[in-house]
Protein backbone atom coordinates (compact mmCIF):
# COMPACT_ATOMS: atom_id res chain seq x y z
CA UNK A 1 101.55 83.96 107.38
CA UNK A 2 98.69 85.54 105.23
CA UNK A 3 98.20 89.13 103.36
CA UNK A 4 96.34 90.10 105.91
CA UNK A 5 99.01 89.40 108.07
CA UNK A 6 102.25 90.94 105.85
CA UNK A 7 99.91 94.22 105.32
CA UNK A 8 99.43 95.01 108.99
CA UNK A 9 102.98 94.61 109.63
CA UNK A 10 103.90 96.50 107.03
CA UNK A 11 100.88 99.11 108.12
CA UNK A 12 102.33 99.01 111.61
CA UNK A 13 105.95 99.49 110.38
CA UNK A 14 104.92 102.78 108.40
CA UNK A 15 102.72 104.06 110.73
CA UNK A 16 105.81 104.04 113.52
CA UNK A 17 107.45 107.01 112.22
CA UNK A 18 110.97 105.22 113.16
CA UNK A 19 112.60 103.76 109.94
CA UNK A 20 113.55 104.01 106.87
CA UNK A 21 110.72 103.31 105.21
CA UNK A 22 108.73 105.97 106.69
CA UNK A 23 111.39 108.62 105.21
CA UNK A 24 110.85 107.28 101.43
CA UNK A 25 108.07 108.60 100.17
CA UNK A 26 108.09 105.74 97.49
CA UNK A 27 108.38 103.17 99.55
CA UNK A 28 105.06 104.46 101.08
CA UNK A 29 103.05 104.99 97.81
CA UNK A 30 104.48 101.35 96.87
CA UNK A 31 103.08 100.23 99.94
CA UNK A 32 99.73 102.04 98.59
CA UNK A 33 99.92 100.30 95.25
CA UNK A 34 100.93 97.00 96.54
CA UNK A 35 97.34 97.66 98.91
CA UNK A 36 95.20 98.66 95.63
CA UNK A 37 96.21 95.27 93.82
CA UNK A 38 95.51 93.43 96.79
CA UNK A 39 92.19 95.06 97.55
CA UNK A 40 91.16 94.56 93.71
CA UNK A 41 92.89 91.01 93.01
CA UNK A 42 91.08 89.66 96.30
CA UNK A 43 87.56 91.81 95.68
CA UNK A 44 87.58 93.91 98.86
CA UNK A 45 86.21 96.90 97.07
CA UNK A 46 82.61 97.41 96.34
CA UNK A 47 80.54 100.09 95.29
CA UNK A 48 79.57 101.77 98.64
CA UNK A 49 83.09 101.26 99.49
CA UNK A 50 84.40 103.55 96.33
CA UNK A 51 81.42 106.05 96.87
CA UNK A 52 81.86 105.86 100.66
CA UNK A 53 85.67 106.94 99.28
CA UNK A 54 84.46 109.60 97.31
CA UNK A 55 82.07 111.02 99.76
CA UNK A 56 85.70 111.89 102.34
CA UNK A 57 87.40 112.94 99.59
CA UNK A 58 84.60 115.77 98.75
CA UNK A 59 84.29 116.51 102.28
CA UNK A 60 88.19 116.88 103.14
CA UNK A 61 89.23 119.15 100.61
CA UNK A 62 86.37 120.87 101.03
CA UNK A 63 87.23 121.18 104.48
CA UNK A 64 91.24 122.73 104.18
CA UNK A 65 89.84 124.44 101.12
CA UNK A 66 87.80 126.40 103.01
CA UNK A 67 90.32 126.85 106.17
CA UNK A 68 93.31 127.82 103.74
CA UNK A 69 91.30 130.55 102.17
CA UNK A 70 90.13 131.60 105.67
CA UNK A 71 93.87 131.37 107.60
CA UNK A 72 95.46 133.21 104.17
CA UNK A 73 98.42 131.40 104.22
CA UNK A 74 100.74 130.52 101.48
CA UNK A 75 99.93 127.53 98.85
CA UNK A 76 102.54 125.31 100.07
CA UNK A 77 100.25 124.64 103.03
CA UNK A 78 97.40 123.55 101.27
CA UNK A 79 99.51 121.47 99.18
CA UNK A 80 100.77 120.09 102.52
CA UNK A 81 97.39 119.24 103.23
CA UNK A 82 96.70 117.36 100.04
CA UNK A 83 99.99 115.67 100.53
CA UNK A 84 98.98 114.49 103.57
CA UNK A 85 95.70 112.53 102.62
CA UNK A 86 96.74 111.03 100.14
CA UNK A 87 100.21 109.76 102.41
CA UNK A 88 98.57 109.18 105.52
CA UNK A 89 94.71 109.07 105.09
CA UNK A 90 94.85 106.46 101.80
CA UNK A 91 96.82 104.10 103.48
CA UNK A 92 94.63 104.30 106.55
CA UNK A 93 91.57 104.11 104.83
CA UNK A 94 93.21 101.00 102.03
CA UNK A 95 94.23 99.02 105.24
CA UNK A 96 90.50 99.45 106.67
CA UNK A 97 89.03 98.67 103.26
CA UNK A 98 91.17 95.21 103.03
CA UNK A 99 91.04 93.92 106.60
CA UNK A 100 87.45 95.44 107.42
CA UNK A 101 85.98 92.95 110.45
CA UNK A 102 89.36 91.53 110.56
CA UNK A 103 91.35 94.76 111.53
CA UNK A 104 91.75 94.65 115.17
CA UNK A 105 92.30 90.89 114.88
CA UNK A 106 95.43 91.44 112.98
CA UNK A 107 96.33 94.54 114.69
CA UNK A 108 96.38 92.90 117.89
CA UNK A 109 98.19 89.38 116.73
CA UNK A 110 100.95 91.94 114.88
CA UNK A 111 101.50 93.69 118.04
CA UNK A 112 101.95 90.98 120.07
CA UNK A 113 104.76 89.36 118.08
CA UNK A 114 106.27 92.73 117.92
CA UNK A 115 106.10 93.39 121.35
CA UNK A 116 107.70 89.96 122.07
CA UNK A 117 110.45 90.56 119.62
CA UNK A 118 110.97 93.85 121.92
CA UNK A 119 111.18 92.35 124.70
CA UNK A 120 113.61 89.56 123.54
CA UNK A 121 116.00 93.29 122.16
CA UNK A 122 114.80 94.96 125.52
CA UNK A 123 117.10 92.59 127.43
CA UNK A 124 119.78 92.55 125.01
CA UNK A 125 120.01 96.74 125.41
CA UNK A 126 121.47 96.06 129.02
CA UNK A 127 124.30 94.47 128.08
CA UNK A 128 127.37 96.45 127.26
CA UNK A 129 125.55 99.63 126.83
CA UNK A 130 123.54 98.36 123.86
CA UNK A 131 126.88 97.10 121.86
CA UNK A 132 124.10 94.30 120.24
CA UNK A 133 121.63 96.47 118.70
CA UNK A 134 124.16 99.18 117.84
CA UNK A 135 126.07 96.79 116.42
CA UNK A 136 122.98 95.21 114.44
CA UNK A 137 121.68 98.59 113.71
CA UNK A 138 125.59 99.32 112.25
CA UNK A 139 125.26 96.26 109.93
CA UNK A 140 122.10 97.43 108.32
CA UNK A 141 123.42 101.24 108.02
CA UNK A 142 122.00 101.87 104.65
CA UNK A 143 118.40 101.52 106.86
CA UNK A 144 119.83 103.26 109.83
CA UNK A 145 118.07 106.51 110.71
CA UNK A 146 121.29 108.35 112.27
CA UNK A 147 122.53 111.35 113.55
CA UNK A 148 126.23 110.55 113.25
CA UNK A 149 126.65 109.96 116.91
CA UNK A 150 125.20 106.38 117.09
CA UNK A 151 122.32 107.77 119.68
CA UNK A 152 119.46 106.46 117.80
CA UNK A 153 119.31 103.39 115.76
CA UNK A 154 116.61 101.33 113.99
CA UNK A 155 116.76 98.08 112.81
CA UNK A 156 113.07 98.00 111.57
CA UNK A 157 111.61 95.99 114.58
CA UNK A 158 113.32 97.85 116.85
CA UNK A 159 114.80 100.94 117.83
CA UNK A 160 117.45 101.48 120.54
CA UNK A 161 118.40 105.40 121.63
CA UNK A 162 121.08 106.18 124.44
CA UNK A 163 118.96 108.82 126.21
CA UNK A 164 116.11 105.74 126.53
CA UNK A 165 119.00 103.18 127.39
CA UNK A 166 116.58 102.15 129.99
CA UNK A 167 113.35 101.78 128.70
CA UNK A 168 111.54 99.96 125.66
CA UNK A 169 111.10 101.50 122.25
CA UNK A 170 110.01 98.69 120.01
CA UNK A 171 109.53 99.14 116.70
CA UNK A 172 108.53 103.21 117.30
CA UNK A 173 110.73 105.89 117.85
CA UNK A 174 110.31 106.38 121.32
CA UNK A 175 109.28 104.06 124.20
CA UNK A 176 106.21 106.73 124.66
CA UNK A 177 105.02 105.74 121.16
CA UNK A 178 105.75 102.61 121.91
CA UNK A 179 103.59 102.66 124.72
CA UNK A 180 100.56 104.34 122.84
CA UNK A 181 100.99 101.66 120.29
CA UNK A 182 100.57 98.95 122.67
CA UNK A 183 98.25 100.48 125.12
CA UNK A 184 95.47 101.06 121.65
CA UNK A 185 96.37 97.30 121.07
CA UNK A 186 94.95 96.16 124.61
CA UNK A 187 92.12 97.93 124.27
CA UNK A 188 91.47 96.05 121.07
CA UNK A 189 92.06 92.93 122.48
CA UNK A 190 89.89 93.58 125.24
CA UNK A 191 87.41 95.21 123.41
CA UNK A 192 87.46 91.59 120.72
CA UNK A 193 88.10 89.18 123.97
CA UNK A 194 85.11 90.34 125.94
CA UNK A 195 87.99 91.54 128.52
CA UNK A 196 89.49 88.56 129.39
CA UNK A 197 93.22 88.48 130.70
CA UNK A 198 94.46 85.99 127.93
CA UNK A 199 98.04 85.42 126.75
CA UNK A 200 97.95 88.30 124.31
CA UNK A 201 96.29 90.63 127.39
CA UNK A 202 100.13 89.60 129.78
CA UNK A 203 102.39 89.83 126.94
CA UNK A 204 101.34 93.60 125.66
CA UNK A 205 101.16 94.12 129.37
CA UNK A 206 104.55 93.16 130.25
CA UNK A 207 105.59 95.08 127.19
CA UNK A 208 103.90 98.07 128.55
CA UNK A 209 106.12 97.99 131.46
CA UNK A 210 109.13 97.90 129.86
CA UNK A 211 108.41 101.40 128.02
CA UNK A 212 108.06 103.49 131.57
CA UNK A 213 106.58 105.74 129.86
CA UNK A 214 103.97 108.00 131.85
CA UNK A 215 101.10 108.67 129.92
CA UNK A 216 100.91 105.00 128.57
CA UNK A 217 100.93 103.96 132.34
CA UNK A 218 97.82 106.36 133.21
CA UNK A 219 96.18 105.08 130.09
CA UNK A 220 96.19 101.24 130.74
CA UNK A 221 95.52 102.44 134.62
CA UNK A 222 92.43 103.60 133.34
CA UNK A 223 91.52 100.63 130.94
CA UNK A 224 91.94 98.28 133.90
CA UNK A 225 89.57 100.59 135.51
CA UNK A 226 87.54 100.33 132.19
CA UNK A 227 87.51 96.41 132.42
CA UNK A 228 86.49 96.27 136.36
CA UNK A 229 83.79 98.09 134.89
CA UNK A 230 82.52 96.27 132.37
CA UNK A 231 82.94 93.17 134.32
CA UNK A 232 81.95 94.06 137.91
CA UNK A 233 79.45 96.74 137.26
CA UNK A 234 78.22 98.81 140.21
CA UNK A 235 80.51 97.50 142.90
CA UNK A 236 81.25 101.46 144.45
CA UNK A 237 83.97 99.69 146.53
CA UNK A 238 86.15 98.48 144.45
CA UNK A 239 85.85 102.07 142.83
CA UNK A 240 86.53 103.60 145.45
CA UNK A 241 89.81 101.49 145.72
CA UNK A 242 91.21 102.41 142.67
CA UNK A 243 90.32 105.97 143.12
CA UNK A 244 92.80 105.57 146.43
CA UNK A 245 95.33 103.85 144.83
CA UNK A 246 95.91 106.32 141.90
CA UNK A 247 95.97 109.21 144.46
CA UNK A 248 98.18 107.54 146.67
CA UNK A 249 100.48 106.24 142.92
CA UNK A 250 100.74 110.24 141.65
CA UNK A 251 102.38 112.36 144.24
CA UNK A 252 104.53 109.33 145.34
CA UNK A 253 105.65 107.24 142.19
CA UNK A 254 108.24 109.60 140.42
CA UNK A 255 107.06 109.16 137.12
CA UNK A 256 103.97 109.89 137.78
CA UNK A 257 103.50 113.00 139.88
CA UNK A 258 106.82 114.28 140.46
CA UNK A 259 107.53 114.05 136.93
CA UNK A 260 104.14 115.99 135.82
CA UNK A 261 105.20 118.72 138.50
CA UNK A 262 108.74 119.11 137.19
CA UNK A 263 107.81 119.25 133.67
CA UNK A 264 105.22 121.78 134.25
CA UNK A 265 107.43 124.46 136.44
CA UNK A 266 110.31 123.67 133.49
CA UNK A 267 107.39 124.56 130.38
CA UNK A 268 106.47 127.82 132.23
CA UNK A 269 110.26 128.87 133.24
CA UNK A 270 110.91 128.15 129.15
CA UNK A 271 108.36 130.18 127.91
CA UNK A 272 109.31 132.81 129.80
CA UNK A 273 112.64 133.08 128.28
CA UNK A 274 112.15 131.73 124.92
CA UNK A 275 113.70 134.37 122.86
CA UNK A 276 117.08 133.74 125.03
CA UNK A 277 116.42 130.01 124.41
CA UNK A 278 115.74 130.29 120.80
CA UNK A 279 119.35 131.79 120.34
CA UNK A 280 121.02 129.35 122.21
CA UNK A 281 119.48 126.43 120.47
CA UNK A 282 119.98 128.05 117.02
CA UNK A 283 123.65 128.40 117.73
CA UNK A 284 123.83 124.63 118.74
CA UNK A 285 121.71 123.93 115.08
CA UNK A 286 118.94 122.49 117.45
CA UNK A 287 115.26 122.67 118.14
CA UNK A 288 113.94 124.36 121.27
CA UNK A 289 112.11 121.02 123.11
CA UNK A 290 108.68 122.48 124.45
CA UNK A 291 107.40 119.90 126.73
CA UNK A 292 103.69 119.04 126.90
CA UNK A 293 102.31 122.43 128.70
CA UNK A 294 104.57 124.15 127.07
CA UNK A 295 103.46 123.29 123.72
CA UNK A 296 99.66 123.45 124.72
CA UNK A 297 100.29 127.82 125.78
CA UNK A 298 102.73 128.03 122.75
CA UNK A 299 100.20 127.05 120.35
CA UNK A 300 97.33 128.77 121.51
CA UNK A 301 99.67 132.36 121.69
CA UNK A 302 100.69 131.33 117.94
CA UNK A 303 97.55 130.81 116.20
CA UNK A 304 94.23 131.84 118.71
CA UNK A 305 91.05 131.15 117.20
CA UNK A 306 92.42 129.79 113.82
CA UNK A 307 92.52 126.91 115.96
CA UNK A 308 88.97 126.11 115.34
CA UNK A 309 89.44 124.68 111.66
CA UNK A 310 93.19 124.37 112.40
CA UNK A 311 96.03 126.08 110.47
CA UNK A 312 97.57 123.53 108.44
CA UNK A 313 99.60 120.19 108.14
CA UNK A 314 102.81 122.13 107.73
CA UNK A 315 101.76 124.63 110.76
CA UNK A 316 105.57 124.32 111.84
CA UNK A 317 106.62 126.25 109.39
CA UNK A 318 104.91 129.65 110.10
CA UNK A 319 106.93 130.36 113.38
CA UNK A 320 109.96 128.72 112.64
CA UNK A 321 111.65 131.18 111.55
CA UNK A 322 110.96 133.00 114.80
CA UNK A 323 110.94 130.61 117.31
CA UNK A 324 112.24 126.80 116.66
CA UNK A 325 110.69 125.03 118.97
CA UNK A 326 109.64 121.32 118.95
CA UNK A 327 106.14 120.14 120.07
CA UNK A 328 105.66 117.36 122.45
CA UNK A 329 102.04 117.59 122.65
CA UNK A 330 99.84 115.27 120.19
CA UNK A 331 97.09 116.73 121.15
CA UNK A 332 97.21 120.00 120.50
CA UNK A 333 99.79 119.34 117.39
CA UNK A 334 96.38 117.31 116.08
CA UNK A 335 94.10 120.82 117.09
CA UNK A 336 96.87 122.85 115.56
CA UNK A 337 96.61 120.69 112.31
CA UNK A 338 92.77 119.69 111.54
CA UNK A 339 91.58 122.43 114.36
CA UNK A 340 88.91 120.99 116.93
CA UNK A 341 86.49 120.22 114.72
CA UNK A 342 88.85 117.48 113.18
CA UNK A 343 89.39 116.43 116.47
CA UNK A 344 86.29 116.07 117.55
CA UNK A 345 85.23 114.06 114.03
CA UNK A 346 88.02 111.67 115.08
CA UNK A 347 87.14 111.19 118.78
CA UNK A 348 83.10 111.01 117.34
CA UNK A 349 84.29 108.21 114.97
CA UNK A 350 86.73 106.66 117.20
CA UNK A 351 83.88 106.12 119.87
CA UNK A 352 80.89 104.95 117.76
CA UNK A 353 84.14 101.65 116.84
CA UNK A 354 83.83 101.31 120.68
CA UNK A 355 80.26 101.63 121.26
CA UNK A 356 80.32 98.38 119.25
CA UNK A 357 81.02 96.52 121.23
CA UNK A 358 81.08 98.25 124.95
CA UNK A 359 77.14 99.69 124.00
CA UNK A 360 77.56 101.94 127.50
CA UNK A 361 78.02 105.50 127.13
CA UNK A 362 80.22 105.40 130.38
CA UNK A 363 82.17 102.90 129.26
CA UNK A 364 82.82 104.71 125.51
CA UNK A 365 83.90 107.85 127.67
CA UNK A 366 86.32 106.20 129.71
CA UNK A 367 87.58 104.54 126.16
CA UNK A 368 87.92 108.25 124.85
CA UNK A 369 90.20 109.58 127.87
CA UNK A 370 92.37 106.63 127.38
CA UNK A 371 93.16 107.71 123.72
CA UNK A 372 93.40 111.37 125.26
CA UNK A 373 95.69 110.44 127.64
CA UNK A 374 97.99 108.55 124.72
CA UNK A 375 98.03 111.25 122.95
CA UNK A 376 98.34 114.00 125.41
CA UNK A 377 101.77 112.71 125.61
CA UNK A 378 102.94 111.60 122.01
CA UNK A 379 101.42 112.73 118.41
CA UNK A 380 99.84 110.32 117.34
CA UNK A 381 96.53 111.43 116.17
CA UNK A 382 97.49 111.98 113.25
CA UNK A 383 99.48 108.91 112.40
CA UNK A 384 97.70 105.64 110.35
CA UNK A 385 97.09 103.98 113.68
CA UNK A 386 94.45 106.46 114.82
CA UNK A 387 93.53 107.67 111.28
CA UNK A 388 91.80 104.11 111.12
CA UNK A 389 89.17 104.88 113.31
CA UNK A 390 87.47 107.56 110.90
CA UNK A 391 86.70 104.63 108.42
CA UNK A 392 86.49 101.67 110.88
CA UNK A 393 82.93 102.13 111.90
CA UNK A 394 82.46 102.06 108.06
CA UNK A 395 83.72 98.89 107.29
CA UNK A 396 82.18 97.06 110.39
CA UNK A 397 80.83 94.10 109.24
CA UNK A 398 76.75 94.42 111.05
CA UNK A 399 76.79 90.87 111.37
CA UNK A 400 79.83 90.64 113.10
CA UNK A 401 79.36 93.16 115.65
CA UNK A 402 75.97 92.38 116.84
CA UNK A 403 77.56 88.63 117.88
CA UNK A 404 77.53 88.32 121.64
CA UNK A 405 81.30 88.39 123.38
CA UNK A 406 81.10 84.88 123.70
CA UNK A 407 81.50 84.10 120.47
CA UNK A 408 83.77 86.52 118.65
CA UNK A 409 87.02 85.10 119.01
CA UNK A 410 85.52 81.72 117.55
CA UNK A 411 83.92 83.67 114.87
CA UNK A 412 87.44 85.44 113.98
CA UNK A 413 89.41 81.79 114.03
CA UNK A 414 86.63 80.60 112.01
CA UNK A 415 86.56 83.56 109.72
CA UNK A 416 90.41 83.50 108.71
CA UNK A 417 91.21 83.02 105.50
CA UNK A 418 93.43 79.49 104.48
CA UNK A 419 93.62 80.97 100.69
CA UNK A 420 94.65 84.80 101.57
């Protein structure tokens, strides 16, 4: 095990919003720290690195400056926003700056032993009504997040909740996350492996499964669609099957169609009566849970055209008072955050990674929806696993991505360090 290694982990582990250490702020600037020694003690940085650095800075503050003057709101938000690049955006951009060509690599080999290590916890959740984990989860309480009721316990590399008693969570907080995580982590390794189905490919895969989560099951739908492509170009009949079988899979499988249907008629029926909901919940000391459409409408009636630059990191806090609802939709929690102009930076950025190394524009579109889809469903856009992709392109070594598919994987195993 190598830096590289220990630092994705640890990257991973922080940006899974399901443990303790993502609750202590100084574990996470420690984490920063540890990063800045490494980066220096091991000469990662160089000068167009620091001015490359200085260049986002300018341009982000800039940016909410700008937006916080125009919205009017009160300071705490733009001090929210500050908090939040140099929390979130500094780690994503230190973990880019160490692992540069070597990022994906370690993402995906990190993933992989995770998601085995899920699977292995996976099984043990069936038995007794998840006694194990709840009873490993009990013996590390001081690292327990907990609501008193032993319903949600994490145990760093994985997390077990009753209401998900079937399905996989890993080491997120949620098998949906969990299923965004590892969907993003095929793509990589399809993306490095010239598409092959290799061991890495069946255990995420498998691991996938497990989760049953919708939205990651559309996404890796459409990434096997994406590597049919890529592989079998212009064969319309094998398109054409595919087409059939997902419009066949939606109305019939019941997470898949029947479940989009219900939660839709449930969003509109809630925000209908969400003044009588808000008083319920608030007597139960709860959060209203706005599904996916729900949150999209709420959103948009809250804040209208300031969603063009966005209203601010801590946008939760100017209806809360009023209404205290919880938002389920990543994307528009992303819009609602950095507007659509930081979303459309981060899709931008996130594509020219993919145009790398899938050079079709078809193909980069089809990469785009899948992250859509991901995030349609959970937030994270704005979490250290998607930040990455505003530097990545960056940090691409040019040698490295103009070698054919043959030969990356034999350039990465020749590339790893022995001495880091």
């Amino acid at each position: 095990m190598n830096i590289y290694y220990i630092i994705t982990f640890f990257f991973l582990l922080f940006a899974s919003k399901a443990n303790f250490l993502v609750q202590s702020n100084l574990a996470w600037f420690g984490f920063e720290v540890f990063m800045i020694v490494v980066a220096f003690y091991f000469d990662r940085v160089k000068k167009k690195d620091v001015q490359f650095f200085l260049v986002s800075i300018a341009i982000y503050f800039i940016y909410i400056l700008f937006r916080f003057k125009l919205n009017q709101l009160p300071i705490d938000y733009f001090k929210s926003d500050v908090f939040y690049f140099f929390k979130f955006v500094l780690t994503s951009y230190l973990f880019c700056l160490i692992l540069k060509e070597k990022t994906l690599y370690y993402l995906i080999k990190v993933v992989t032993h995770l998601a085995l290590i899920s699977i292995v916890f996976y099984i043990i959740q069936f038995y007794q009504n998840g006694a194990i984990v709840k009873a490993i989860g009990n013996a590390f309480e001081s690292i327990t997040v907990n609501d008193n009721s032993l319903r949600y316990t994490n145990f760093l590399v994985f997390t077990y909740d009753t209401i998900h008693n079937y399905r996989n969570s890993g080491f997120c907080w949620e098998p949906g996350a969990f299923g965004s995580f590892l969907t993003l982590a095929l793509l990589f390794n399809f993306l490095m492996n010239d598409f092959k189905l290799n061991k890495e490919a069946f255990i995420i895969t498998f691991a996938i499964l497990t989760t049953v989560s919708t939205t990651a099951y559309l996404a890796v739908f459409l990434l096997f669609f994406l590597r049919y492509r890529v592989l079998n170009k212009g064969s319309k009949v094998t398109i054409i099957a595919f087409a059939i079988v997902l419009a066949i899979a939606i109305p019939n499988v019941p997470f898949l169609g029947e479940k989009i249907v219900e939660i839709y008629d449930q969003d509109i029926k809630d925000l209908k009566r969400i003044e009588e909901l808000s008083t319920y919940y608030d007597d139960v000391q709860r959060q209203i849970p706005l599904n996916r459409f729900a949150s999209v409408i709420f959103l948009y009636e809250q804040f209208d055209w300031k969603l063009f630059l966005g209203v601010s990191n801590q946008y939760d806090e100017y209806y809360i008072n009023e209404y205290n609802v919880n938002i389920s939709n990543g994307i528009m929690d992303f819009i609602t955050k950095f507007g659509v102009v930081g979303l459309f930076v981060l899709l931008w950025r996130y594509g020219t990674m993919c145009k790398v190394y899938l050079r079709k524009m078809e193909y980069v579109i089809y990469s785009v929806m899948i992250l859509l889809i991901l995030s349609f469903g959970e937030p994270i856009l704005m979490l250290p696993i998607c930040v990455i992709f505003i530097f990545l392109p960056t940090f691409k070594n040019q040698d490295f991505s103009t070698l054919s598919f043959k030969y990356r994987s034999e350039f990465l195993q020749l590339q790893r360090p022995n001495n880091l």
